[in-house]
Protein backbone atom coordinates (compact mmCIF):
# COMPACT_ATOMS: atom_id res chain seq x y z
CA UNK A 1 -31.14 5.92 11.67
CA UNK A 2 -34.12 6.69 13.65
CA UNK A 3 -32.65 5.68 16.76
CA UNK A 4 -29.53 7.60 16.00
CA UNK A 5 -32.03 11.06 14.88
CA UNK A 6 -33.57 10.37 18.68
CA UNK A 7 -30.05 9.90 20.43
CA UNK A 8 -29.26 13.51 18.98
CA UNK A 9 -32.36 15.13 19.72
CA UNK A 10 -32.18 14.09 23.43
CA UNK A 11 -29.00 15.14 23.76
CA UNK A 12 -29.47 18.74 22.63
CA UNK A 13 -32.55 19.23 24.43
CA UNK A 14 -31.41 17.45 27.68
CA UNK A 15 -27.96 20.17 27.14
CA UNK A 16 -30.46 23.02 27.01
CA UNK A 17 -32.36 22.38 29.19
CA UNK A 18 -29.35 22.16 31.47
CA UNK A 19 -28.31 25.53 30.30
CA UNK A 20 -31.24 26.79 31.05
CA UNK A 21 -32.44 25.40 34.41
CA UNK A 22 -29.69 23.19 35.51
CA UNK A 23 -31.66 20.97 37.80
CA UNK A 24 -32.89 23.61 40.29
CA UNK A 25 -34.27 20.03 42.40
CA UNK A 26 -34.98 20.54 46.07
CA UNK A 27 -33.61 19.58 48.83
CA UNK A 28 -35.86 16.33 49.92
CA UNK A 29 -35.64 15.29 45.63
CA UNK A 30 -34.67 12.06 45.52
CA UNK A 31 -33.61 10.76 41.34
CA UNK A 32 -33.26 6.60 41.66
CA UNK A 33 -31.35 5.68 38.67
CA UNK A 34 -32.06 2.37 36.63
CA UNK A 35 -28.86 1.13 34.78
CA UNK A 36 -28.03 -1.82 33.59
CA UNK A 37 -24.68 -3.22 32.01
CA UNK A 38 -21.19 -1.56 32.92
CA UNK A 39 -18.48 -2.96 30.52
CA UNK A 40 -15.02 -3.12 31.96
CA UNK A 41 -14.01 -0.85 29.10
CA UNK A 42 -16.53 1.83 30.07
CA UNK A 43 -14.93 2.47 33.52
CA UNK A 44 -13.85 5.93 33.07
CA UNK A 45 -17.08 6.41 31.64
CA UNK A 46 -18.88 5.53 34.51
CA UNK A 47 -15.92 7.21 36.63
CA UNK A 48 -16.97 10.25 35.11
CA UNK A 49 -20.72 9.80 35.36
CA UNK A 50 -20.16 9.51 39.36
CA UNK A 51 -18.29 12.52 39.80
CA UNK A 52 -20.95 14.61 37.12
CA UNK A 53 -23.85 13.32 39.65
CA UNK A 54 -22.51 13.93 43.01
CA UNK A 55 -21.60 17.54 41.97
CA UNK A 56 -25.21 17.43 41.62
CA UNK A 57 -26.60 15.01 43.63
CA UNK A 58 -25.98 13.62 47.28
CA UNK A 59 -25.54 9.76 47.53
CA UNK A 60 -28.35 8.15 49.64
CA UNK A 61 -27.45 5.23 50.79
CA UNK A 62 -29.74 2.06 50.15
CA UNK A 63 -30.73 1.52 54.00
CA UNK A 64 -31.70 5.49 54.02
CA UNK A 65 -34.87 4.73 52.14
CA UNK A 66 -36.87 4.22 54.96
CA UNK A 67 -36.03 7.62 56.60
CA UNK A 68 -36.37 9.54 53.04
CA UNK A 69 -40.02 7.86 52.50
CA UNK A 70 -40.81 8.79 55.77
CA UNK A 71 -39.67 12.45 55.50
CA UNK A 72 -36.83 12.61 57.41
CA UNK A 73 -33.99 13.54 55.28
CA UNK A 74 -34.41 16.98 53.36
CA UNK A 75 -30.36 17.45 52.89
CA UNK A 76 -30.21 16.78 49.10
CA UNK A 77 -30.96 16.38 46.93
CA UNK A 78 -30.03 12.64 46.79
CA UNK A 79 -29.50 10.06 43.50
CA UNK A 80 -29.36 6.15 44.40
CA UNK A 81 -28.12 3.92 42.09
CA UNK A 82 -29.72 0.97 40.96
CA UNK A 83 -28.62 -2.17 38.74
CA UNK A 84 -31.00 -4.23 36.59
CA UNK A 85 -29.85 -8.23 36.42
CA UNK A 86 -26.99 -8.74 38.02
CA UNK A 87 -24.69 -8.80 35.23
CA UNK A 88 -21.33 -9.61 36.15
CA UNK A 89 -19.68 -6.14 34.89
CA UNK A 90 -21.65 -4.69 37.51
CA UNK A 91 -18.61 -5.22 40.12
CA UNK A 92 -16.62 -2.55 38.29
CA UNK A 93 -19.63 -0.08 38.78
CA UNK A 94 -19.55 -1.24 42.86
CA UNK A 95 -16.13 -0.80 42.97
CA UNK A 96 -16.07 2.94 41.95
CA UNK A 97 -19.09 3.85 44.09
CA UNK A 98 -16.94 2.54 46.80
CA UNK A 99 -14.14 4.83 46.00
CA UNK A 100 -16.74 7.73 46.90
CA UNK A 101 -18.19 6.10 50.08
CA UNK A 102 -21.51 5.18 47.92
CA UNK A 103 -23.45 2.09 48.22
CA UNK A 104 -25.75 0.82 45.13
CA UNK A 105 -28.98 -1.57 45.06
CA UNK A 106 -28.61 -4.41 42.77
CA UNK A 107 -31.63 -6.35 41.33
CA UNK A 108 -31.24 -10.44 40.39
CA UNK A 109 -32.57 -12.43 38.28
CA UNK A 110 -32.22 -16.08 40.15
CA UNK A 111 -32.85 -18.08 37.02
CA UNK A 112 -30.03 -15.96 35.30
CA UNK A 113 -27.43 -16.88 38.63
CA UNK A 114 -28.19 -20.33 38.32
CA UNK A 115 -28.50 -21.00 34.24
CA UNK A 116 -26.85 -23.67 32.98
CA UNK A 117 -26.17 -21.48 30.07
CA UNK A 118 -26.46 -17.80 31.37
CA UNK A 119 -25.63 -15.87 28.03
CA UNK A 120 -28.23 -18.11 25.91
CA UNK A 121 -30.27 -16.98 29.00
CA UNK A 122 -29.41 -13.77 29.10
CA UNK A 123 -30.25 -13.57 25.60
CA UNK A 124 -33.33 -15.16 25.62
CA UNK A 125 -35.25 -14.13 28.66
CA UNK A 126 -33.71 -10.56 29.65
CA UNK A 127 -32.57 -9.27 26.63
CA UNK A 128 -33.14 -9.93 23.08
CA UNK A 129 -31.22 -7.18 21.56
CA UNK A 130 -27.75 -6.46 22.64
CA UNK A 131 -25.49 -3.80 20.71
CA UNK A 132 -22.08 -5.28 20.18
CA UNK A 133 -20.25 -2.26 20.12
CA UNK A 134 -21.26 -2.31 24.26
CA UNK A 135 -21.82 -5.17 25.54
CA UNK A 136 -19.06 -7.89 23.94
CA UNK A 137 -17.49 -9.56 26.42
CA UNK A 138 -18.20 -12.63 28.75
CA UNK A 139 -18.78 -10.73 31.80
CA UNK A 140 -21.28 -8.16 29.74
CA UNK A 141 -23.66 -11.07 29.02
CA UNK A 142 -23.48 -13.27 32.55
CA UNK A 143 -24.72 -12.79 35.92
CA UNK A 144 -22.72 -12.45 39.28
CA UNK A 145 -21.98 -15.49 41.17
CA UNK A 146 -23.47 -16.27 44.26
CA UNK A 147 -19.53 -16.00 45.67
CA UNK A 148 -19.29 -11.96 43.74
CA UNK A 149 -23.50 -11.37 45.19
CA UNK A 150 -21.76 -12.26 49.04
CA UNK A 151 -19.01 -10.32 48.63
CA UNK A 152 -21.15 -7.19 47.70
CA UNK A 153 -23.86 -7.40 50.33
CA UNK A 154 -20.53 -7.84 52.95
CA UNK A 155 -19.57 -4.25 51.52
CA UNK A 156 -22.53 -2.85 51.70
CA UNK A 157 -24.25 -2.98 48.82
CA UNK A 158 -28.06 -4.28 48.64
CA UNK A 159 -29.03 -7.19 46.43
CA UNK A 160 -32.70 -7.67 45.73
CA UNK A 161 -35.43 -9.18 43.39
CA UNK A 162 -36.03 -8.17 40.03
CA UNK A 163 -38.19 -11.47 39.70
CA UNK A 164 -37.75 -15.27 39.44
CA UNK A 165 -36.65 -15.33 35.89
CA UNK A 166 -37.79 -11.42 34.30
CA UNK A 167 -40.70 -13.08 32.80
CA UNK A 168 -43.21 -11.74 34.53
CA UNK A 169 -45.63 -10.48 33.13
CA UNK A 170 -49.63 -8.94 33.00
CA UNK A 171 -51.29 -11.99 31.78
CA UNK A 172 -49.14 -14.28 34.33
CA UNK A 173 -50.88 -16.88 36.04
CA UNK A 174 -51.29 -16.70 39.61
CA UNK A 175 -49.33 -19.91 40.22
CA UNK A 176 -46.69 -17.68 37.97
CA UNK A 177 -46.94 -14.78 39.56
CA UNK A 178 -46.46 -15.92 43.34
CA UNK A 179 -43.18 -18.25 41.82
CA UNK A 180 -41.72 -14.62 40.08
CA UNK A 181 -42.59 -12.42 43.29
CA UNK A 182 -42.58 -14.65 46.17
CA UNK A 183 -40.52 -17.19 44.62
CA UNK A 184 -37.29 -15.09 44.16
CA UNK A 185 -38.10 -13.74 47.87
CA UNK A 186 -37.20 -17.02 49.48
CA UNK A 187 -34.74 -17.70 46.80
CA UNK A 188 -32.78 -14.79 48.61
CA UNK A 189 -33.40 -15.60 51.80
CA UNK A 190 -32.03 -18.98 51.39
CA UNK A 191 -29.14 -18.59 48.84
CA UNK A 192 -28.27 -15.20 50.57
CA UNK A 193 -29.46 -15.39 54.05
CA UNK A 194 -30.78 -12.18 54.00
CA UNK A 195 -34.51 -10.40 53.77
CA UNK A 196 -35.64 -8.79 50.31
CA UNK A 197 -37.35 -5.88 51.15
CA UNK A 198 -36.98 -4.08 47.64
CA UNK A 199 -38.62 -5.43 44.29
CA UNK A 200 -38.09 -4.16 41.06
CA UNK A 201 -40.70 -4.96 38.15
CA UNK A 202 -39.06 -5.60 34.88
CA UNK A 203 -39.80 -4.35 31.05
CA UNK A 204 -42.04 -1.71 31.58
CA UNK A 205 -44.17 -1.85 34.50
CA UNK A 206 -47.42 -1.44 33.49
CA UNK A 207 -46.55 -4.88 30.70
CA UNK A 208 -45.30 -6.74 33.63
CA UNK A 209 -47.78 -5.89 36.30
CA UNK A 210 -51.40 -6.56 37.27
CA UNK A 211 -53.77 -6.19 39.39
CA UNK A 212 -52.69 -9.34 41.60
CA UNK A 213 -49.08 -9.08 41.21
CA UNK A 214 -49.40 -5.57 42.59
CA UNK A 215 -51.14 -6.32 45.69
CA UNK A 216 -48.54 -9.47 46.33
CA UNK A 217 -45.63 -7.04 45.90
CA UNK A 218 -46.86 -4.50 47.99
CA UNK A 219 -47.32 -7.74 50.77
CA UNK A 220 -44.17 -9.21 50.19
CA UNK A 221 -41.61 -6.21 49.83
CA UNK A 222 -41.19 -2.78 51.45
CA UNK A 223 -40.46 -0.93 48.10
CA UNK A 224 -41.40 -1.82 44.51
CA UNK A 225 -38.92 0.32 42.40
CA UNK A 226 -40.72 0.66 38.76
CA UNK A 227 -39.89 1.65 35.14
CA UNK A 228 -41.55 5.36 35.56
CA UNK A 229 -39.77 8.43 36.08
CA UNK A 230 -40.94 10.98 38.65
CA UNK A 231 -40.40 13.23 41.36
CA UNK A 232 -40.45 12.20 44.68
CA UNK A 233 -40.13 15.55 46.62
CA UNK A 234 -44.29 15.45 45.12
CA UNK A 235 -45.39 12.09 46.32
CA UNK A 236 -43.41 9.46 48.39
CA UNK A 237 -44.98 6.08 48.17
CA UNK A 238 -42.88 3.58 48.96
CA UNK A 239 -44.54 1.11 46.35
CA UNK A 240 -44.47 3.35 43.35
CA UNK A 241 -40.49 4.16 43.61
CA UNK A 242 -39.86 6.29 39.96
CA UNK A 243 -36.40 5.87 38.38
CA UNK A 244 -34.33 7.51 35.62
CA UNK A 245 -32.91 5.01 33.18
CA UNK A 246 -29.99 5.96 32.14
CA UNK A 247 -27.11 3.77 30.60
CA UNK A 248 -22.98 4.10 30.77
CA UNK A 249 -22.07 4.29 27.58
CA UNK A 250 -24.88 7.23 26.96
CA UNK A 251 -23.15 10.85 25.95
CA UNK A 252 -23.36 13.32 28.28
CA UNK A 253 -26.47 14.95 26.63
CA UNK A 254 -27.98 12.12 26.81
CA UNK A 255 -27.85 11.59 30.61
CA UNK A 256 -28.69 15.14 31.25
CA UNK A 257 -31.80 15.03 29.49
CA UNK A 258 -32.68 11.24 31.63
CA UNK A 259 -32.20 13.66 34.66
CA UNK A 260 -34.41 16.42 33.48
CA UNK A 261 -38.09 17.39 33.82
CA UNK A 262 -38.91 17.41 29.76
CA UNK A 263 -39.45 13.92 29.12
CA UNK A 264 -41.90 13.72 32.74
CA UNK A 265 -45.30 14.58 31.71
CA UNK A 266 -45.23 11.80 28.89
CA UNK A 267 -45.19 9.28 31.65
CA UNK A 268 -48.41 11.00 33.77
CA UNK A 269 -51.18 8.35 31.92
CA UNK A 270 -48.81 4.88 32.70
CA UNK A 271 -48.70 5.87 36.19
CA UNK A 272 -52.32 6.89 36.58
CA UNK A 273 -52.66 3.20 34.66
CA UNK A 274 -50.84 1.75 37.57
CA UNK A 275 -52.46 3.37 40.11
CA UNK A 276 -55.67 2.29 39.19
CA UNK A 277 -54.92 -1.54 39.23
């Protein structure tokens, strides 16, 4: 009930406050979004999540960051989309970015890719509480192949770390933390033959992070995408990327108030927190 009383809340705000001030961003905003599963069944969902954005929104593509941390692009503002775990169902969401000339960054879990058992994994490691009015089928609870990861990265599409096996976390070892940062670094490079530049921390940031696995992400990767929302048109730092959860099967409400500025200010101690470490 309580999660149902906050699910209506956020959607009336997030409609008002698109009433009201419908997302006056600027031109050089950039909004990453952080999504995870995309059931087969949800596709015109997520069809009409796309087209909602980009009436908003222009698509950046993944190997634009550079230039938009660097200042050069101002012609937005921009969204990227992002994927959490490489769940199989994710190939529907690639396929309808495609439709629209947009390319998406998709963060694996290597231990998930190879499990002998990926949904007891999936279950056990990444997520322990799955709704089964979403997320029912085989292809909601297991990763993409190496074969499906291949085929994306020929189309475009970025695939990069979201750890070792999403267990990092602030009390890991240092032995641990090197095998979750650096570990699923070469794991790309050797499965994928390609470079991971971008690294995405998992949970919550500031619960997965410390001090040392900071300073190893900021040696190892380009970009470290965390779980904080923000604007970027205030401070680009290529290691504290903010994102916008949002999920498919979310009512419209719902996602306008992820993309809104009500729900920022909450977030201003975490990522002071983080700065600090």
């Amino acid at each position: 009930m309580k999660q149902f009383i906050l699910k209506i809340m956020k959607s009336i705000f997030g409609s008002a406050e698109y009433v009201l001030r419908p997302w006056n961003y600027s031109s050089d905003e950039l909004l990453v979004l952080c999504m995870h599963s995309t059931p087969l069944e949800r596709r015109k969902q997520f069809n009409e999540l796309i087209d909602f954005l980009f009436k908003h929104f222009s698509p950046l593509n993944p190997n634009q960051l550079g230039d938009y941390f660097s200042g050069k692009l101002n012609q937005g503002p921009y969204v990227l989309f992002t994927f959490d775990d490489g769940l199989k169902n994710n190939l529907m969401a690639a396929e309808l970015l495609e439709l629209r000339n947009a390319r998406a960054v998709f963060f694996i879990v290597p231990d998930f890719v190879e499990a002998e058992n990926p949904e007891a994994y999936y279950r056990t490691n990444i997520r322990q509480i799955i709704d089964p009015n979403v997320d029912h089928e085989p292809e909601d609870l297991t990763p993409m192949s190496l074969a499906d990861l291949n085929q994306l990265l020929s189309r475009g599409h970025f695939i990069e770390s979201h750890t070792m096996s999403h267990l990092l976390r602030s009390n890991s070892s240092k032995e641990d933390v090197q095998q979750e940062i650096v570990g699923s670094k070469r794991w790309i490079s050797q499965r994928l033959m390609k470079e991971s530049t971008l690294f995405c921390s998992p949970i919550q940031t500031n619960f997965s992070v410390n001090e040392g696995a900071k300073r190893t992400i900021e040696n190892e990767y380009d970009f470290h995408f965390t779980t904080f929302p923000g604007m970027h048109s205030i401070e680009r730092n290529p290691h504290l990327v903010y994102r916008r959860n949002m999920e498919v099967h979310w009512s419209i409400g719902q996602i306008k108030y992820a993309l809104g500025k009500a729900d920022l200010p909450r977030w201003k101690g975490e990522i002071e927190r983080f700065r600090q470490l």
